[in-house]
N, C-alpha and C. Protein backbone atom coordinates (compact mmCIF):
# COMPACT_ATOMS: atom_id res chain seq x y z
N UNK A 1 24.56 -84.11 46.61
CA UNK A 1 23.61 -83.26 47.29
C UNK A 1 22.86 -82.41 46.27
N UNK A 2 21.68 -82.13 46.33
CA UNK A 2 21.20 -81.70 45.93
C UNK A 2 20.53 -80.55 45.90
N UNK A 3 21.12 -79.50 45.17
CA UNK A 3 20.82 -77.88 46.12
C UNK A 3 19.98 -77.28 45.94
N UNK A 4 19.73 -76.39 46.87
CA UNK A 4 18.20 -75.66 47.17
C UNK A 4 17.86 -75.21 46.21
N UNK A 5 16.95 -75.41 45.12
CA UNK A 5 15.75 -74.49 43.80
C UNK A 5 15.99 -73.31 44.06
N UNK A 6 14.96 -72.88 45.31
CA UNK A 6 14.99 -71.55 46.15
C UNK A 6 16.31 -70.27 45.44
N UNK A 7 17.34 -71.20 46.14
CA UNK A 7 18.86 -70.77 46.12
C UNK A 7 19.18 -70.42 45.09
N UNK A 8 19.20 -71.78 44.14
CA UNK A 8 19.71 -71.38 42.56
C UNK A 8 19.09 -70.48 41.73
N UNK A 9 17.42 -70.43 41.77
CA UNK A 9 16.77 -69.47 41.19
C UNK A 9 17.43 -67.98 41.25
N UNK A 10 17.74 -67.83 43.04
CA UNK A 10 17.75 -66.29 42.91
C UNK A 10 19.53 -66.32 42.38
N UNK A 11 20.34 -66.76 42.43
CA UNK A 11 21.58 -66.89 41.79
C UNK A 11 21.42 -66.40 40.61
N UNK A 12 22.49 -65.54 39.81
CA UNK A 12 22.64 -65.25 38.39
C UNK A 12 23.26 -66.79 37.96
N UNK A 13 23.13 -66.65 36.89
CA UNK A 13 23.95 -68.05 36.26
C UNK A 13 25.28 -67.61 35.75
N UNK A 14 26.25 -68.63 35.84
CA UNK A 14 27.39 -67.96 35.36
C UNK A 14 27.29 -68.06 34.07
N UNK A 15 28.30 -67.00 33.61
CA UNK A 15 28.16 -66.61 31.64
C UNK A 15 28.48 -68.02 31.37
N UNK A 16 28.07 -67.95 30.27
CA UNK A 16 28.40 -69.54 29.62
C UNK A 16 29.52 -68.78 28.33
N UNK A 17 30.75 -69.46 28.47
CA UNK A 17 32.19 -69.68 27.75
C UNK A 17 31.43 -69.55 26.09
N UNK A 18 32.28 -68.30 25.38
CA UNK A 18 32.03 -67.68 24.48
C UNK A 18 33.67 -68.05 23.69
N UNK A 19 33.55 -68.07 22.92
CA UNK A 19 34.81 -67.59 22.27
C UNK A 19 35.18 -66.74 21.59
N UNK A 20 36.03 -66.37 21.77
CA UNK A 20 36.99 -64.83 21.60
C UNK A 20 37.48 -64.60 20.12
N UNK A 21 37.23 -63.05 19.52
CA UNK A 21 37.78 -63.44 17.93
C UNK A 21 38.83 -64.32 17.65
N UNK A 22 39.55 -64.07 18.49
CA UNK A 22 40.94 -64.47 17.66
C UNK A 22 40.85 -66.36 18.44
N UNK A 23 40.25 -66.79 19.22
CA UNK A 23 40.02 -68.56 19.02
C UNK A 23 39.20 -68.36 18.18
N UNK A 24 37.83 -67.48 17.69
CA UNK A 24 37.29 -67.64 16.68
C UNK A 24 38.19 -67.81 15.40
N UNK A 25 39.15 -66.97 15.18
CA UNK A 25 40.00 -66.99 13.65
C UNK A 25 41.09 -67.96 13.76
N UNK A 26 41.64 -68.63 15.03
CA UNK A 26 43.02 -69.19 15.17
C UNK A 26 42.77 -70.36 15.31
N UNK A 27 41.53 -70.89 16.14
CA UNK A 27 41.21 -71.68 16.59
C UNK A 27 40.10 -72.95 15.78
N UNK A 28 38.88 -71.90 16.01
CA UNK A 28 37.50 -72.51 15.77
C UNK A 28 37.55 -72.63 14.10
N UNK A 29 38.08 -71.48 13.19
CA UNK A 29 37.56 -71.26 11.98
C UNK A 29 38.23 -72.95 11.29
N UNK A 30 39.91 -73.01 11.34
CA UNK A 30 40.54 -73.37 10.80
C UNK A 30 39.88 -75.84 11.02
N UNK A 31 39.49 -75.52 12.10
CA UNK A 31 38.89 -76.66 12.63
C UNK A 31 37.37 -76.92 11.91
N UNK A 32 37.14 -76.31 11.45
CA UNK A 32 35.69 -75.72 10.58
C UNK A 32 36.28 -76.41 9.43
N UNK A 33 37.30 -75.84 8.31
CA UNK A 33 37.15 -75.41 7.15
C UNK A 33 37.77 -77.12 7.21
N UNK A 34 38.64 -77.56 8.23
CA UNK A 34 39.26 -78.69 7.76
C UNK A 34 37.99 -80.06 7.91
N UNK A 35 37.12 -79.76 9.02
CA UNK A 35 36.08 -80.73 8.89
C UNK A 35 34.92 -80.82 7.31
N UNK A 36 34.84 -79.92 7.58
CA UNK A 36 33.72 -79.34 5.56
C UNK A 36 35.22 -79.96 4.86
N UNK A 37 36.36 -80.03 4.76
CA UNK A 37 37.02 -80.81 3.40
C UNK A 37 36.89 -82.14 4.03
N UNK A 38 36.92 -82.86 5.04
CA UNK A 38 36.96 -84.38 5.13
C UNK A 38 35.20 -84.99 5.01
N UNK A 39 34.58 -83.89 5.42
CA UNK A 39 32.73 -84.34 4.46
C UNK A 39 33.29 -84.17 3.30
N UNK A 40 33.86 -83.21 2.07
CA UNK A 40 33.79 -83.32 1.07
C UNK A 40 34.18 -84.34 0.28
N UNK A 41 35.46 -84.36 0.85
CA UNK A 41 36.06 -85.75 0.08
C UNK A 41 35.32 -87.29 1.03
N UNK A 42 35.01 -87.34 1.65
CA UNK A 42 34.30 -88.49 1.73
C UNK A 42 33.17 -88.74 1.41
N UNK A 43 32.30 -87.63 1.04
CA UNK A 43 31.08 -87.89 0.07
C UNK A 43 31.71 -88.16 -1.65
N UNK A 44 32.94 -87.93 -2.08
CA UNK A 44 32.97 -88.22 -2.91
C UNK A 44 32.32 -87.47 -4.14
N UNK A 45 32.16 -86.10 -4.14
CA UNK A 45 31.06 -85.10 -4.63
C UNK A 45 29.18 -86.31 -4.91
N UNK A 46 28.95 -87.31 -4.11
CA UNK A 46 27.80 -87.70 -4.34
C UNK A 46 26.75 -86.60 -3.00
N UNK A 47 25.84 -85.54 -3.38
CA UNK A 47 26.04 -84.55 -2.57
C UNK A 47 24.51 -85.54 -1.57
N UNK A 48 24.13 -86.20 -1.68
CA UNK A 48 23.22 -87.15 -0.95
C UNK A 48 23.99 -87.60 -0.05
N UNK A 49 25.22 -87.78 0.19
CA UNK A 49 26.08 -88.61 0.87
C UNK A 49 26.51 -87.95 1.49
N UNK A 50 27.22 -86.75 1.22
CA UNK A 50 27.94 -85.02 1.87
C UNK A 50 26.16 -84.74 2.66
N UNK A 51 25.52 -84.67 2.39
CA UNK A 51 24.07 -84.32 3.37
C UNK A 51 24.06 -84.95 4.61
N UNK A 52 24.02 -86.50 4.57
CA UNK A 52 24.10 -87.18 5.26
C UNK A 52 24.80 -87.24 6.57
N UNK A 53 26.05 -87.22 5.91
CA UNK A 53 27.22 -87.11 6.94
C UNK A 53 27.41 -86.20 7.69
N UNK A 54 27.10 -84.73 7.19
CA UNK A 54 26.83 -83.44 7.59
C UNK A 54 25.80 -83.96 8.86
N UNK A 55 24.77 -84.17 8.48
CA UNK A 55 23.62 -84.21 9.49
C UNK A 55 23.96 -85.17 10.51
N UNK A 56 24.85 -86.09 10.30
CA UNK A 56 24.87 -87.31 11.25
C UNK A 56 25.99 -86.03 12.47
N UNK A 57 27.10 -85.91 11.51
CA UNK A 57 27.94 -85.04 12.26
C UNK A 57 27.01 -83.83 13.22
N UNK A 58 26.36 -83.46 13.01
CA UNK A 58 25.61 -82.15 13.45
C UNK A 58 24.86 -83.66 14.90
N UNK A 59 23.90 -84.11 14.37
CA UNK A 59 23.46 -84.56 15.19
C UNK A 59 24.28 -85.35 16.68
N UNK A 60 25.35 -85.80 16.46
CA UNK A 60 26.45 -86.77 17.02
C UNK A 60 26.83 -85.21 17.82
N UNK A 61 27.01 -84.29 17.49
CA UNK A 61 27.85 -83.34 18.24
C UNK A 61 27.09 -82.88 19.18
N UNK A 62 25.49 -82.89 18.67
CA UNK A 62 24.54 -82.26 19.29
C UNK A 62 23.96 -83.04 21.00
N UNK A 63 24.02 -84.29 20.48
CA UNK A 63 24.28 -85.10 21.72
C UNK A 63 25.34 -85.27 22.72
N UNK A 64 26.59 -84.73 22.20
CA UNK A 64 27.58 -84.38 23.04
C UNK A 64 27.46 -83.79 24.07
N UNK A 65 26.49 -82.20 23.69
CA UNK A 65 26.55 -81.14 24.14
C UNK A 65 24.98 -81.31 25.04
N UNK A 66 23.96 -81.84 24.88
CA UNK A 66 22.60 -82.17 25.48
C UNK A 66 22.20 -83.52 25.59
N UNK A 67 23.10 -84.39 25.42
CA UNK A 67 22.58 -85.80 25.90
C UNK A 67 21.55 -86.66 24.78
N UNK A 68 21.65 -87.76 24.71
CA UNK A 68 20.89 -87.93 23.57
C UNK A 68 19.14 -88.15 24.44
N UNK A 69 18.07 -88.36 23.60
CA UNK A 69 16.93 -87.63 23.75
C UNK A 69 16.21 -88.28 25.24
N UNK A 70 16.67 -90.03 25.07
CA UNK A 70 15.90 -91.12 26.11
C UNK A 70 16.86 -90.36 27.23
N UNK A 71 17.99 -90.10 27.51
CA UNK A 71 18.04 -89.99 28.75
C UNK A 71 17.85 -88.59 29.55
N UNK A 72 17.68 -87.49 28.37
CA UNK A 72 16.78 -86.31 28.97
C UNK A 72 15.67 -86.51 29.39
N UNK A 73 14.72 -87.24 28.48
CA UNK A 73 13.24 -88.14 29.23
C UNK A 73 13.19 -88.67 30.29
N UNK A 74 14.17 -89.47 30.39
CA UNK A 74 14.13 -89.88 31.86
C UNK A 74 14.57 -89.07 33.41
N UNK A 75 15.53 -88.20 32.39
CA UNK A 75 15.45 -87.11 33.65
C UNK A 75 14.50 -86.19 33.86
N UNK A 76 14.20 -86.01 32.55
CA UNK A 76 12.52 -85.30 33.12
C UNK A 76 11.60 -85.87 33.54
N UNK A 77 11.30 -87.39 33.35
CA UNK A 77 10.48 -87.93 34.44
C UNK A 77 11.22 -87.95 36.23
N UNK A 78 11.97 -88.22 36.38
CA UNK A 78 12.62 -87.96 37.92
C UNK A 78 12.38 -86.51 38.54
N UNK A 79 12.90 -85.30 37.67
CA UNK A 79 12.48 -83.88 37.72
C UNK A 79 10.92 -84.07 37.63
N UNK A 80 10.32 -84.42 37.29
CA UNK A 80 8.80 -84.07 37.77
C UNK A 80 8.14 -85.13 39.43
N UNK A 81 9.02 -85.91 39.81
CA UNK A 81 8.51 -86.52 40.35
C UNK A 81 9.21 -85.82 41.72
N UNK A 82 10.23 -85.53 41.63
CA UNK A 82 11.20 -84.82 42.49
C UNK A 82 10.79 -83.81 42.60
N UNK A 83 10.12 -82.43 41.73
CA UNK A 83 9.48 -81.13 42.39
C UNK A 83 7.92 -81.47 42.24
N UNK A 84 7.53 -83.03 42.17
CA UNK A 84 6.10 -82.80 42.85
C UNK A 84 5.11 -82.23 41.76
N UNK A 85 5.44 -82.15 40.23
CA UNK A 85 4.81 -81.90 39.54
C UNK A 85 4.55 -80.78 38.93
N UNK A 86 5.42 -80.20 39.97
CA UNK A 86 5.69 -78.33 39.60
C UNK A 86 6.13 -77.52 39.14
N UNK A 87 6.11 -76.24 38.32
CA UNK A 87 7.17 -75.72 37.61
C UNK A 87 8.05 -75.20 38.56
N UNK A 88 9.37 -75.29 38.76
CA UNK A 88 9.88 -74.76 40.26
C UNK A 88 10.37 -73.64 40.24
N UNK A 89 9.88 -72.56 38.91
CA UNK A 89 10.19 -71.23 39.12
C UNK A 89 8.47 -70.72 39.31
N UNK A 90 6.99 -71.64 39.03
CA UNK A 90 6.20 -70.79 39.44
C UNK A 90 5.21 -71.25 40.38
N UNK A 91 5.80 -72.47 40.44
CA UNK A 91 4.44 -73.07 41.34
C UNK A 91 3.83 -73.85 40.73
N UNK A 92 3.46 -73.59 39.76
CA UNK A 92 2.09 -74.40 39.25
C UNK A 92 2.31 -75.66 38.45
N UNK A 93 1.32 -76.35 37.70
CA UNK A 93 1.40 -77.33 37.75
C UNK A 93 1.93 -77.58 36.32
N UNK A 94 2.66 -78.39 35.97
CA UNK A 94 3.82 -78.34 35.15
C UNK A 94 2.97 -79.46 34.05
N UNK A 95 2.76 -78.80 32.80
CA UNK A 95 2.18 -79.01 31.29
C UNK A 95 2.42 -80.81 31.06
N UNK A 96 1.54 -81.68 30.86
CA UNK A 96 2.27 -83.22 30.69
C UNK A 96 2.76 -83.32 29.20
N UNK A 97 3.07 -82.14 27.88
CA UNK A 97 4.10 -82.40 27.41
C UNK A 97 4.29 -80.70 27.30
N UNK A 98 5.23 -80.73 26.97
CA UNK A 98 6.23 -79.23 26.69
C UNK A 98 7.43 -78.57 28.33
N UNK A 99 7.10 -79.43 29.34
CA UNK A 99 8.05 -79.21 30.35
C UNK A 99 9.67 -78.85 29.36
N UNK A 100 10.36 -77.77 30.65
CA UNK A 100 11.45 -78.13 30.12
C UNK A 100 12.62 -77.92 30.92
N UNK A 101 13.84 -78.44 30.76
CA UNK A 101 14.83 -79.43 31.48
C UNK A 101 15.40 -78.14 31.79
N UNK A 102 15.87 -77.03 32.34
CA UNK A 102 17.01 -75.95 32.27
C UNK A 102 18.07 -76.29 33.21
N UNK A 103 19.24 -76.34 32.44
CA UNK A 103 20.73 -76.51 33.35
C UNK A 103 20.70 -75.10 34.20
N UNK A 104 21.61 -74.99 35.15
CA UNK A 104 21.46 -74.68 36.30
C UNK A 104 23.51 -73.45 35.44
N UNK A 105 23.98 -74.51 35.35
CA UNK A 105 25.42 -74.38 34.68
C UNK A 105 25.42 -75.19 33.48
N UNK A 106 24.78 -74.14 32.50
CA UNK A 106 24.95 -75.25 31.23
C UNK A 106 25.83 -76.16 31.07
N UNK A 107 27.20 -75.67 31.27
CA UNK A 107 28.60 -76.99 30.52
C UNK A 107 28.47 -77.90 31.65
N UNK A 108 27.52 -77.74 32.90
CA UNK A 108 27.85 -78.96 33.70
C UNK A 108 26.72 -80.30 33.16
N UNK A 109 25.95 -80.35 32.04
CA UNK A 109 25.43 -81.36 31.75
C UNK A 109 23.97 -81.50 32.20
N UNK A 110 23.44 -82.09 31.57
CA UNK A 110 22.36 -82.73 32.13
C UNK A 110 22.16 -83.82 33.00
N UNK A 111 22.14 -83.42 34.28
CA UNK A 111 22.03 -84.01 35.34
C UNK A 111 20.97 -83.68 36.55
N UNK A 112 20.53 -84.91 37.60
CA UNK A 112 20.01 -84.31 38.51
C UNK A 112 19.89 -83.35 39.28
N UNK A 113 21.53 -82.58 39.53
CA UNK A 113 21.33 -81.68 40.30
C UNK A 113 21.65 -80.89 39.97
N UNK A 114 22.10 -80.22 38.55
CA UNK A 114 22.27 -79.23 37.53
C UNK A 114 21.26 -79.16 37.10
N UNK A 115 19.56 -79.48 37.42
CA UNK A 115 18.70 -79.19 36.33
C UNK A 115 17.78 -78.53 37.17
N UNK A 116 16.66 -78.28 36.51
CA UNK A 116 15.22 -77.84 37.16
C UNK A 116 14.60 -78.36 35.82
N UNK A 117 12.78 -78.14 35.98
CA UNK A 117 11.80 -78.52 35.42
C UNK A 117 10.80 -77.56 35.57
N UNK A 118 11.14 -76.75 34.08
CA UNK A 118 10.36 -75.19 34.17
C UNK A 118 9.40 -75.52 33.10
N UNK A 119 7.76 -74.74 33.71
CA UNK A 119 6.77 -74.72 32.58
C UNK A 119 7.36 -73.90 31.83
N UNK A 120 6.61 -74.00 30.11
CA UNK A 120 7.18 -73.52 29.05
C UNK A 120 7.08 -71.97 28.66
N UNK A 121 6.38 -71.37 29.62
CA UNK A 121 5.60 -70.01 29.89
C UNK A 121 7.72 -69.21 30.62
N UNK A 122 7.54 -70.06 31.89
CA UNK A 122 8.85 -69.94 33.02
C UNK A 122 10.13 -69.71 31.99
N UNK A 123 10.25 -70.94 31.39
CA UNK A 123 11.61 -70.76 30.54
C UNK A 123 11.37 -70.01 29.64
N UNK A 124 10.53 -69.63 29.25
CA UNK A 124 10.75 -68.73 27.86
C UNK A 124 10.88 -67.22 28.54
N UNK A 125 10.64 -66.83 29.49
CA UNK A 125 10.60 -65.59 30.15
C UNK A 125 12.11 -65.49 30.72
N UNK A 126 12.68 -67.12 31.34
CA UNK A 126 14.23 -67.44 32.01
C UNK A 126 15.14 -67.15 30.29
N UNK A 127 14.48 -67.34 28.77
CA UNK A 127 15.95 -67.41 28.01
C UNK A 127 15.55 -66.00 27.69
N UNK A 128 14.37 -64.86 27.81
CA UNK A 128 14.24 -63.89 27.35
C UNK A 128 15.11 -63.26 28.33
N UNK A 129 15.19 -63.15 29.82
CA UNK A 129 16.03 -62.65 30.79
C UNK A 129 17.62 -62.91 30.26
N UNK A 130 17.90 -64.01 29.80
CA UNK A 130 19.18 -64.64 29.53
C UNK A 130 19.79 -64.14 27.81
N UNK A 131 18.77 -63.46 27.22
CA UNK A 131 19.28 -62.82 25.98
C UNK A 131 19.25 -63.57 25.05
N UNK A 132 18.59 -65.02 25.09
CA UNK A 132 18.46 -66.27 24.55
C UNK A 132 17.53 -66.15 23.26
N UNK A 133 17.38 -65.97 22.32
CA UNK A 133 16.04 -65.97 21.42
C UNK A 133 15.94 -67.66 20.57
């Protein structure tokens, strides 16, 4: 099902999951320092190779977390065809490039009914409200 715009707009969003010093120091850091030594030693100090892997890693994680790029496209073509062309926080008629996808519940993904399709004016005013820079 697919729930009311209307609805979700006036909804706060729930906080999106932060982590806490101490998963920061107990948790997150130690998972950090051990990934940077398995780039190191597998670049082999060739630091072209440590770049690489870095970036592949960054990128690979990054798709984890937002989907890789074709199938956000395609949900933004469905989201525009589904609100009719509109930005659905202003009405108007939604930019043919710079639209953009906003989760509803970030960790729930990019999906049909976790998303909207806000002009780029809308979201930037939705991450300034959200503390987002």
């Amino acid at each position: 099902m697919i729930p009311d715009p209307f609805l979700l707009f006036l909804m706060d969003p729930p906080e999106t999951r932060k982590l806490s010093n101490e998963e920061l120091s107990m948790v997150f850091r130690p998972i950090l320092d051990q990934v940077r030594l398995i780039l190191q030693r597998a670049s082999n100090r060739d630091p072209e190779l440590h770049w690489a892997l870095r970036r592949k890693l960054a990128k690979e994680l990054i798709y984890d977390e937002r989907e890789k790029p074709a199938k956000r496209k395609r949900l933004k073509r469905q989201k525009r065809r589904q609100q009719g062309d509109k930005c659905q926080k202003c009405g108007l008629d939604l930019p043919q490039r710079g639209a953009v996808l906003d989760r509803f519940v970030a960790m729930k993904g990019y999906t049909l009914e976790n998303t909207r399709l806000l002009c780029p004016s809308c979201d930037s005013e939705l991450q300034g409200s959200r503390s987002y820079k």
